[in-house]
Protein backbone atom coordinates (compact mmCIF):
# COMPACT_ATOMS: atom_id res chain seq x y z
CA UNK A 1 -50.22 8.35 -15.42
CA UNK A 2 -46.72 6.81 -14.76
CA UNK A 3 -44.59 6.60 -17.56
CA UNK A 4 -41.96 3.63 -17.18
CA UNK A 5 -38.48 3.98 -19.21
CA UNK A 6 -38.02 1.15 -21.84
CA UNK A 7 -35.10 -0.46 -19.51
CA UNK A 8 -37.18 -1.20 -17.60
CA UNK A 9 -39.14 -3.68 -20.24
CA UNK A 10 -37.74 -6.76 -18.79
CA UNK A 11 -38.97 -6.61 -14.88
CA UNK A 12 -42.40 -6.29 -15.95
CA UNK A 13 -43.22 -3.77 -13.58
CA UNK A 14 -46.95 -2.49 -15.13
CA UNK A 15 -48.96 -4.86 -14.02
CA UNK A 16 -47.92 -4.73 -9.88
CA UNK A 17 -48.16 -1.08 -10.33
CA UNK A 18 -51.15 -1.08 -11.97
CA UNK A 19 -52.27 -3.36 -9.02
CA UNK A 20 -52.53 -0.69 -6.79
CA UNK A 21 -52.59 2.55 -9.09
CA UNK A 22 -55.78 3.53 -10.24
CA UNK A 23 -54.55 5.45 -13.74
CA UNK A 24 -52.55 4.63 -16.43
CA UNK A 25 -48.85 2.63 -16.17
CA UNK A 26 -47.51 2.10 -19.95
CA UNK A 27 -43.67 2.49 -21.10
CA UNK A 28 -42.33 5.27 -22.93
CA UNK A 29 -42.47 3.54 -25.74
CA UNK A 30 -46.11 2.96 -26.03
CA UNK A 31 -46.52 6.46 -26.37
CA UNK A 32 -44.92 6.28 -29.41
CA UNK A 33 -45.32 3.15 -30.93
CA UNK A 34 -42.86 2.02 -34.00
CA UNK A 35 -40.41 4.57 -33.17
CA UNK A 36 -36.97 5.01 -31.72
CA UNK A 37 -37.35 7.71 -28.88
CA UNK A 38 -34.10 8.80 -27.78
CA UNK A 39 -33.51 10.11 -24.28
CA UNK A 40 -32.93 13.23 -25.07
CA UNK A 41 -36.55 13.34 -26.33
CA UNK A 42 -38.24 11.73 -23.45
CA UNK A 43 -38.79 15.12 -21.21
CA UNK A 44 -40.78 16.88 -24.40
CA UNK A 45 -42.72 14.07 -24.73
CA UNK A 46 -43.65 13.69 -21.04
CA UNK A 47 -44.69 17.52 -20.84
CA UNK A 48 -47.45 16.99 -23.46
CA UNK A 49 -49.00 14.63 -20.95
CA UNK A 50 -50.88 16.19 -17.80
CA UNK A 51 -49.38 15.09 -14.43
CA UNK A 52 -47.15 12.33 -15.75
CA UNK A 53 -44.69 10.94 -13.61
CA UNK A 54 -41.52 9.17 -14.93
CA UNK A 55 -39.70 5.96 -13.81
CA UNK A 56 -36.36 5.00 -14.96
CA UNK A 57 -32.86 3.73 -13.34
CA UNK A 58 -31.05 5.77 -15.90
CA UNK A 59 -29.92 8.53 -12.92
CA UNK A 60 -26.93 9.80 -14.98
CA UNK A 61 -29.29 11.09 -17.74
CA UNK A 62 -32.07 12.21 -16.04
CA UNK A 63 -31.10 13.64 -12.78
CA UNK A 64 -32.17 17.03 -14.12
């Protein structure tokens, strides 16, 4: 599964990833639909999924 980060929203990247990878590509916030997830939430919330990988531009908060 790859997880995209909600700034990405605008470059419509799912669908040429989802070209040429054969799981899942959503954006954070599909995982939780109709709420507000907060960056500092977004590492919990990626753990509960199994072999996740996470895509943002946001280096200065998630370099860790």
């Amino acid at each position: 599964m790859i997880v995209l980060d909600e700034n990405l929203l605008g470059l419509r990247l799912n669908n040429p990833i989802a070209v040429w990878y054969p799981g899942r590509v959503c954006y954070v916030t599909d995982l939780r639909p109709s709420t507000v997830i907060k960056d500092e939430a977004i590492p919990q919330l990626l753990q509960r999924l199994k072999g996740a990988t996470f895509v943002t531009t946001n280096v200065a908060d998630f370099w860790r």
